[in-house]
N, C-alpha and C. Protein backbone atom coordinates (compact mmCIF):
# COMPACT_ATOMS: atom_id res chain seq x y z
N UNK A 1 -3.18 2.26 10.51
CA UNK A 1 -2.06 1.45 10.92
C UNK A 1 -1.73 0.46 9.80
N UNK A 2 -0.53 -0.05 9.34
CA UNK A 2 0.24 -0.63 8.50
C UNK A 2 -0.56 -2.16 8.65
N UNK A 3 -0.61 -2.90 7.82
CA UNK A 3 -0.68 -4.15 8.01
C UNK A 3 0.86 -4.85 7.43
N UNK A 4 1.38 -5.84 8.65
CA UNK A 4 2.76 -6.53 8.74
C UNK A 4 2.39 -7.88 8.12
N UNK A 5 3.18 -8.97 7.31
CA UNK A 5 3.39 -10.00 7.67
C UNK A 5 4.50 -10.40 8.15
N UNK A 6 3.97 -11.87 9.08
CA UNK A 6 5.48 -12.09 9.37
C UNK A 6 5.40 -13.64 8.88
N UNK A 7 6.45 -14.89 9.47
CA UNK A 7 6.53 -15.78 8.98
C UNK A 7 7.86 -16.58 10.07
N UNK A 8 7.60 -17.51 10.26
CA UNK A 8 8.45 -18.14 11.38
C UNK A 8 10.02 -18.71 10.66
N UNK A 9 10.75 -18.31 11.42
CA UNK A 9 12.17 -18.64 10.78
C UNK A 9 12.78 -20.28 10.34
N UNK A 10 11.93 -20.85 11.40
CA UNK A 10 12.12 -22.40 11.11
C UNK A 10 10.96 -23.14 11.83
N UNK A 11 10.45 -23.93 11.33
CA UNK A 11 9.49 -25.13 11.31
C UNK A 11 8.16 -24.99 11.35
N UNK A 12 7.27 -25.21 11.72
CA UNK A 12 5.44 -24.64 11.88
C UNK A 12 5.28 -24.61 13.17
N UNK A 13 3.65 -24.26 13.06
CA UNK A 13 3.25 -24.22 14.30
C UNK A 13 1.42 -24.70 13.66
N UNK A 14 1.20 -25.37 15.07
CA UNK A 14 -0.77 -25.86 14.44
C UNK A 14 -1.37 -24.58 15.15
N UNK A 15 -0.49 -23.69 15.70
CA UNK A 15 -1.38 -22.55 16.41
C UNK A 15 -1.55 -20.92 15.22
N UNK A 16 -0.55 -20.87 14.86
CA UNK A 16 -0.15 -19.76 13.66
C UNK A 16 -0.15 -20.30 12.52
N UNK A 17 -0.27 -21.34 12.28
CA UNK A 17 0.16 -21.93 10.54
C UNK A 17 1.44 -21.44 10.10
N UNK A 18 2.74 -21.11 10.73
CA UNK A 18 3.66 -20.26 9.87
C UNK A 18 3.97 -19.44 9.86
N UNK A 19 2.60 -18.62 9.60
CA UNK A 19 2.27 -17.31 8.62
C UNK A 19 1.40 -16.13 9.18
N UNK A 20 1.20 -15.07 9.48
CA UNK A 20 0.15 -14.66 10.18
C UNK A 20 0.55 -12.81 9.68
N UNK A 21 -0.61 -12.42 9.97
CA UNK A 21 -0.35 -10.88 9.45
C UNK A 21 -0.80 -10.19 10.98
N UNK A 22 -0.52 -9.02 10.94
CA UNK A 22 -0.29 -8.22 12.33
C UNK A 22 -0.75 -6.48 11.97
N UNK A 23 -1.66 -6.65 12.27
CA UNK A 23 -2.14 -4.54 12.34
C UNK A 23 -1.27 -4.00 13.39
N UNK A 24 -0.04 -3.20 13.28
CA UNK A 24 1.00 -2.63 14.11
C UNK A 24 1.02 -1.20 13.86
N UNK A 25 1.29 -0.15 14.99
CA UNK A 25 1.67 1.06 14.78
C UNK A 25 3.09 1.21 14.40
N UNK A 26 3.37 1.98 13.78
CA UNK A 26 4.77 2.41 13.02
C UNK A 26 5.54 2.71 14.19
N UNK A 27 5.22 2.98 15.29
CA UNK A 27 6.14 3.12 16.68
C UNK A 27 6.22 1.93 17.38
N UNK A 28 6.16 0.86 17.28
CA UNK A 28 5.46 -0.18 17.73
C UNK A 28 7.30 -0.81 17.50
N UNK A 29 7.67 -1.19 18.71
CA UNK A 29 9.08 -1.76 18.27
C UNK A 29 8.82 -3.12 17.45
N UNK A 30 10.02 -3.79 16.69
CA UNK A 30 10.18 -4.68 15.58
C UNK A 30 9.72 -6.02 16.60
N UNK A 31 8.73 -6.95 15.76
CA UNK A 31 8.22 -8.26 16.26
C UNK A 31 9.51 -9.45 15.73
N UNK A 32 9.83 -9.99 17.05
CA UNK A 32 11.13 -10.84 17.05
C UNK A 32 10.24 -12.36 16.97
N UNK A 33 9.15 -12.23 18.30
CA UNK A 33 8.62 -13.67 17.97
C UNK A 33 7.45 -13.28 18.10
N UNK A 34 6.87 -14.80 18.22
CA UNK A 34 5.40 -15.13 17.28
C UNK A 34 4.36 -15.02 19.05
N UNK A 35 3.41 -13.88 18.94
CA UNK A 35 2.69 -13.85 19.91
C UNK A 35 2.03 -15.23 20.23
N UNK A 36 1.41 -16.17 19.62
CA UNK A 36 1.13 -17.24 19.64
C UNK A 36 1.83 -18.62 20.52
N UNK A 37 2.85 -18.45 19.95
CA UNK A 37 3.82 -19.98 19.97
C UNK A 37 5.05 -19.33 20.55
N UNK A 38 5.37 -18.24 20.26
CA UNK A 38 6.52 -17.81 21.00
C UNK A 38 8.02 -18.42 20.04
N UNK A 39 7.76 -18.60 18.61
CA UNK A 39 8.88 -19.22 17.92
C UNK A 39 9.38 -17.71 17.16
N UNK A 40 10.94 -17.85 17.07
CA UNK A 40 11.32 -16.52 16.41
C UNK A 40 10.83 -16.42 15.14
N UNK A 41 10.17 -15.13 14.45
CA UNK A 41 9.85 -15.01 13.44
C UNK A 41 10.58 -13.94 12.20
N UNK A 42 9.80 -13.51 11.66
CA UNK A 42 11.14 -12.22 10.58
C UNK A 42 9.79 -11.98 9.62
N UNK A 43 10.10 -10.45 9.39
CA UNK A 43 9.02 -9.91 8.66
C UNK A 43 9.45 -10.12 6.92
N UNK A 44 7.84 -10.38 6.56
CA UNK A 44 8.20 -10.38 5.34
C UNK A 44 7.74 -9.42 4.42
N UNK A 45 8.12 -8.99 3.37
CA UNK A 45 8.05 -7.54 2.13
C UNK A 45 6.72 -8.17 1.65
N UNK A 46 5.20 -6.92 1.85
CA UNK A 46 4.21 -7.90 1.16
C UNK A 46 4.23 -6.97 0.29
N UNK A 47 3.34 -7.36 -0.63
CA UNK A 47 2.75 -6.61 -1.76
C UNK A 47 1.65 -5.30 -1.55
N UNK A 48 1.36 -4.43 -1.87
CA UNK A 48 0.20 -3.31 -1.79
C UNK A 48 -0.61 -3.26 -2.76
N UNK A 49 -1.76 -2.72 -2.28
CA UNK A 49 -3.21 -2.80 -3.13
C UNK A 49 -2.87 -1.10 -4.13
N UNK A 50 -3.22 -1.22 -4.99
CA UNK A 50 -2.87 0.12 -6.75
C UNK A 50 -3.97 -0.33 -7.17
N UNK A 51 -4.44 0.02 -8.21
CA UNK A 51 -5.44 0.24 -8.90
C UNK A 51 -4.55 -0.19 -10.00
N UNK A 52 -5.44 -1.10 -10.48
CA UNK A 52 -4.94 -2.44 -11.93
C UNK A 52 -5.30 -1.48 -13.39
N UNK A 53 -6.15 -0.76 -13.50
CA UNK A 53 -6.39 0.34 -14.42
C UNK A 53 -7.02 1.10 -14.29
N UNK A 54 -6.68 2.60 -14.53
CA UNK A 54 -7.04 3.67 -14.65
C UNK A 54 -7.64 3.94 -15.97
N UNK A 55 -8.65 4.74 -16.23
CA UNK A 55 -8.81 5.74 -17.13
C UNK A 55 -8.56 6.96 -16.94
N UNK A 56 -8.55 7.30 -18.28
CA UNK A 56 -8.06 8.70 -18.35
C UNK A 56 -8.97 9.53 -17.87
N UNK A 57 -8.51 10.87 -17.05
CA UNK A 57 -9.84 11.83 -16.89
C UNK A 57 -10.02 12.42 -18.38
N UNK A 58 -11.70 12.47 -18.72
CA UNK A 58 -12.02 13.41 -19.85
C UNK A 58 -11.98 15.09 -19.52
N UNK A 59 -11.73 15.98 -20.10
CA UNK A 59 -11.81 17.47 -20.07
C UNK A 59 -12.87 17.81 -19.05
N UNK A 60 -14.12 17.00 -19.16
CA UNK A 60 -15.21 17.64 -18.57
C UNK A 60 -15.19 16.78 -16.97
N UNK A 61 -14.76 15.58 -16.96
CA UNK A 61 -14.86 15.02 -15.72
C UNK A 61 -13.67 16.35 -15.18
N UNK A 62 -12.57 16.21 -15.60
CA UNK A 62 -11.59 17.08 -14.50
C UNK A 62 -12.32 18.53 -14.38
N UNK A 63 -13.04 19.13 -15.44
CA UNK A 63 -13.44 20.35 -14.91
C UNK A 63 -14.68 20.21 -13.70
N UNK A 64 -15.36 18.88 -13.63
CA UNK A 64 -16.44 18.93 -12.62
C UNK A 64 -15.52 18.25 -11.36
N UNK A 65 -14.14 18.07 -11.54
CA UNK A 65 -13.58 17.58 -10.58
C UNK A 65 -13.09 19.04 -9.61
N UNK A 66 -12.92 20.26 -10.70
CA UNK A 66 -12.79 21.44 -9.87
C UNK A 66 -11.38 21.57 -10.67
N UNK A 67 -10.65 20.73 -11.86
CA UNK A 67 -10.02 21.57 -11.82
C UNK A 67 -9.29 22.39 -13.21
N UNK A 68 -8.68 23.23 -13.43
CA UNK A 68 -8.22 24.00 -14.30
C UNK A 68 -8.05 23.60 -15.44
N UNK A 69 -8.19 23.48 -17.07
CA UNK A 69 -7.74 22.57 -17.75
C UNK A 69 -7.25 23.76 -18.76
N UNK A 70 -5.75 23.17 -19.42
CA UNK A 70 -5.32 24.40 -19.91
C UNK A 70 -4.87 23.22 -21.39
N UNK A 71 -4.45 24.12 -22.40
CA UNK A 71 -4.39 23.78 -23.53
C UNK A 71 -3.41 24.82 -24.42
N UNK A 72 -2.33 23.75 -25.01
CA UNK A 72 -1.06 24.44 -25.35
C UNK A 72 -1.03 25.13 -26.54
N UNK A 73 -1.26 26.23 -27.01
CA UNK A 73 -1.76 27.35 -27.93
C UNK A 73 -0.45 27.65 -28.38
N UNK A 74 0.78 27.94 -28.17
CA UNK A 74 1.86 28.16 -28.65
C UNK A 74 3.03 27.53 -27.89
N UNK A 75 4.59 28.07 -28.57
CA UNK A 75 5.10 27.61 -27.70
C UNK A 75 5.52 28.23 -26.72
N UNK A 76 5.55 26.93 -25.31
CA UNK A 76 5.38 27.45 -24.06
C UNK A 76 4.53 28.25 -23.77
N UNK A 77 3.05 28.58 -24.49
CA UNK A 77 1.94 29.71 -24.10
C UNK A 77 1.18 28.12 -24.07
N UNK A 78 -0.07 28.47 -22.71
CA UNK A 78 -1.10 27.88 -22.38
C UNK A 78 -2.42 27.94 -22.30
N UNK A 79 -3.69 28.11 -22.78
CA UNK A 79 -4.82 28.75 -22.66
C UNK A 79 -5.97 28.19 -22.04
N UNK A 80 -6.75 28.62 -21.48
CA UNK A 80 -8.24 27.67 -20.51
C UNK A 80 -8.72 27.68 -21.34
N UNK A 81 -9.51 26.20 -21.36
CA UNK A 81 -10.47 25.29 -22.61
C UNK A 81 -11.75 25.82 -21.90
């Protein structure tokens, strides 16, 4: 299930701080107000977790990964390393 934030349209609350995030099913109709306090709220665009750097696979990691590794011998011809 998605994790939501949302964020209150106008003023605080000492029960929500504001701000609060929500584990929702994707069928789950759109959250208007704040389960808490009951003040209208509005979802906000968060950010998602990626991977900050990758390395490259080496020849031999992808072949113990299972898979095919081919190598360009002419043109448009391909050959297994």
């Amino acid at each position: 299930m998605p994790i939501y934030e949302y964020e209150l349209c106008e003023g605080g609350c000492k029960v929500c701080g504001g701000k609060f995030t929500l584990t929702r099913p994707l069928s789950a109709p759109p959250l208007t107000k704040c389960p808490a306090c009951k003040k209208p709220v509005r979802k906000l665009i968060s950010t998602f977790s990626s991977p900050l750097k990758l390395k490259p696979l080496s020849v031999t990691d992808a072949k113990k990964a299972g898979f095919t590794v081919l190598k360009k011998s002419g043109k448009g011809e391909y050959e297994r390393q």
